[in-house]
C-alpha atoms as a PDB file:
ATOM      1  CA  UNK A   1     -15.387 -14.880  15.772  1.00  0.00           C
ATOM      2  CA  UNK A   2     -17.948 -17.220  15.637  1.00  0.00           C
ATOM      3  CA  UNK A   3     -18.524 -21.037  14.146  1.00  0.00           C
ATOM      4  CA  UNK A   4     -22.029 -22.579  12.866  1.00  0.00           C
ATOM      5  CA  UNK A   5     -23.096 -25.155  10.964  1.00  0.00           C
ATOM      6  CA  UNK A   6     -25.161 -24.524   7.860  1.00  0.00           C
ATOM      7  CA  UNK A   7     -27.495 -27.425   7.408  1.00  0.00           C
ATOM      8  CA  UNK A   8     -28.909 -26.233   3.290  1.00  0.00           C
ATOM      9  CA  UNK A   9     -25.263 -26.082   2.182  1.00  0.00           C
ATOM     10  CA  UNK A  10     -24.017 -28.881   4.749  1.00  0.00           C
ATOM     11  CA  UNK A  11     -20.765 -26.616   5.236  1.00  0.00           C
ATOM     12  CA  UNK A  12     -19.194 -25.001   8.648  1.00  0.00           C
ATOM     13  CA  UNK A  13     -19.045 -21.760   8.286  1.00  0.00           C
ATOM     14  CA  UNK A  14     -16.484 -19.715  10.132  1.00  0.00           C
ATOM     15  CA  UNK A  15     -17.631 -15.466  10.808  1.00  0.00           C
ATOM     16  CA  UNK A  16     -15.160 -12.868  12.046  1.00  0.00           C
ATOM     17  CA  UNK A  17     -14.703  -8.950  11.898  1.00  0.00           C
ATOM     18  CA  UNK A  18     -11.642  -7.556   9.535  1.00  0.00           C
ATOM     19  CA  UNK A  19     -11.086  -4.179   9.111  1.00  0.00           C
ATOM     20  CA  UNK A  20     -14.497  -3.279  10.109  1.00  0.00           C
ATOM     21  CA  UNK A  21     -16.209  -5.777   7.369  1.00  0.00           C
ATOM     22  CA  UNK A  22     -17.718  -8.856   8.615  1.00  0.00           C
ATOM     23  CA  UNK A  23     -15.966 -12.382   6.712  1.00  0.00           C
ATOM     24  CA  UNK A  24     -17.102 -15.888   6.287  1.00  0.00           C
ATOM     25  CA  UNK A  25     -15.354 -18.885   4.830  1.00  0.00           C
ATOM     26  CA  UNK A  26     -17.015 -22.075   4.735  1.00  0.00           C
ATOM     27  CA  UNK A  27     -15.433 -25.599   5.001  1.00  0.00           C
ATOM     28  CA  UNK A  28     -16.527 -29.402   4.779  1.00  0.00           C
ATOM     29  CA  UNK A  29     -15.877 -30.591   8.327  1.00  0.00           C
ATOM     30  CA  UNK A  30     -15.587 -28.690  11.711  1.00  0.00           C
ATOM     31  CA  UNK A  31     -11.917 -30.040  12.351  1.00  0.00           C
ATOM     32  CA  UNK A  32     -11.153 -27.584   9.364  1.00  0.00           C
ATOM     33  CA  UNK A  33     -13.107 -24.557  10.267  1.00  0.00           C
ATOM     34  CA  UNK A  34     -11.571 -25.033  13.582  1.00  0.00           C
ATOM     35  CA  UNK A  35      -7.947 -24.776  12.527  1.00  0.00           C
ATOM     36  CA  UNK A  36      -8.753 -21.999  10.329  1.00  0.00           C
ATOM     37  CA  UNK A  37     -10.743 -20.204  13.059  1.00  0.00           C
ATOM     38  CA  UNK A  38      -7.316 -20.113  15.648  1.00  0.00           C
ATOM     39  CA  UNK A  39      -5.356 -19.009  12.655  1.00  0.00           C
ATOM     40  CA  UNK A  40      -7.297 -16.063  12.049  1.00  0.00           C
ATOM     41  CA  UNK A  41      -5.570 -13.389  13.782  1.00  0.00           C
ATOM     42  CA  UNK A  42      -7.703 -10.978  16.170  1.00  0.00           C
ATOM     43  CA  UNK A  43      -7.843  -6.946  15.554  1.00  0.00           C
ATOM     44  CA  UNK A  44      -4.614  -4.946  15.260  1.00  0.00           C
ATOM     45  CA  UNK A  45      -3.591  -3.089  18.165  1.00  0.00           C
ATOM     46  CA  UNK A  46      -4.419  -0.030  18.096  1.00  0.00           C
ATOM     47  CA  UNK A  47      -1.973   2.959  18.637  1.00  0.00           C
ATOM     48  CA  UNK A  48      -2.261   4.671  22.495  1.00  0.00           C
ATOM     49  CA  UNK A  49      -4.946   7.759  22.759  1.00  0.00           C
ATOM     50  CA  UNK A  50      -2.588  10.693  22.109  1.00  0.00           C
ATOM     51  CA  UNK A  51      -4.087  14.137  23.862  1.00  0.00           C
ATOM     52  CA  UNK A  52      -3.651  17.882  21.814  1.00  0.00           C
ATOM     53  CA  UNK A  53      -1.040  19.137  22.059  1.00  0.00           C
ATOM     54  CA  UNK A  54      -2.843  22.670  22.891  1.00  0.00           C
ATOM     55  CA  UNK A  55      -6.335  23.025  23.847  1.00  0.00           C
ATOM     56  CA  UNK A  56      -7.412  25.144  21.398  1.00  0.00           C
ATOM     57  CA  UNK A  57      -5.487  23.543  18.456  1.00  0.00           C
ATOM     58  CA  UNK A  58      -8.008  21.244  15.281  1.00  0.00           C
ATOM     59  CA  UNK A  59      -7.899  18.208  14.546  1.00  0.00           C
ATOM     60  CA  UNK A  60      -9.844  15.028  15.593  1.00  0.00           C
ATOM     61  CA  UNK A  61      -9.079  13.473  18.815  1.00  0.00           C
ATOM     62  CA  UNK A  62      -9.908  10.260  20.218  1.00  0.00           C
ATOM     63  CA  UNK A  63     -10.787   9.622  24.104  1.00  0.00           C
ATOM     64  CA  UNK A  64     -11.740   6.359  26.078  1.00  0.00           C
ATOM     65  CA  UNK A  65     -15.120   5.966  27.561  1.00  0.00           C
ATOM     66  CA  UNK A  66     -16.669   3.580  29.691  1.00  0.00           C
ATOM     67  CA  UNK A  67     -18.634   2.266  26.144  1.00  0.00           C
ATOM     68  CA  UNK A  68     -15.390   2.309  24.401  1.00  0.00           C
ATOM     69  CA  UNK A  69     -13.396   4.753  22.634  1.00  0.00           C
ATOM     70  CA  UNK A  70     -15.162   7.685  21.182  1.00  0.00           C
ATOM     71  CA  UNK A  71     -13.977  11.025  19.155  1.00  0.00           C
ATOM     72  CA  UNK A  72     -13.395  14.503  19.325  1.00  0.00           C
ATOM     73  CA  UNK A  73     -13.628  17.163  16.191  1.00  0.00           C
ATOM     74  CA  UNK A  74     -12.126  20.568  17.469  1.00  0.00           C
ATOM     75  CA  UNK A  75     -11.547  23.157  14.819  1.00  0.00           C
ATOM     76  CA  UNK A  76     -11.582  27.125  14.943  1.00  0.00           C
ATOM     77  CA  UNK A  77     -13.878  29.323  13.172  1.00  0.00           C
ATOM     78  CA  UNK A  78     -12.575  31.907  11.090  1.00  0.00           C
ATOM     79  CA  UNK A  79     -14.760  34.151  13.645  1.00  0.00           C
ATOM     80  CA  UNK A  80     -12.165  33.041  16.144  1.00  0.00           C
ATOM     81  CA  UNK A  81     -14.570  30.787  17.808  1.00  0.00           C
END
């Protein structure tokens, strides 16, 4: 979430992530831009990691690193591999 003043259109301009898209809105004063900015909620919470339930089972996983969360694509060959 970020506020800045664009001085060519003489507007505040308000930035913040949704849904993994970046949005702007612009407004006339900063007072405004403000009051919009608080009422812009942050992300969703996202669900807790859930593990396999067997370790040889497919599907896509996701585990926490110390970057941030990352995923895991298991799936079994029709070798058996």
């Amino acid at each position: 979430m970020s506020i800045d003043y664009e001085q060519h259109r003489r507007r505040h301009r308000v930035r913040w992530r949704e849904e993994h898209r970046q949005r702007s809105r612009r407004f006339k004063t900063q007072e405004e831009a403000g009051r919009f900015a608080s009422s812009v909620s942050g992300p969703p919470a996202q669900p807790p990691l859930e593990e396999p339930t067997a370790p040889d089972c497919g599907g896509v996983y996701a585990y926490k690193t110390s970057e941030g969360r990352r995923w895991r694509f298991a799936f079994r060959h029709q070798t058996g591999r």
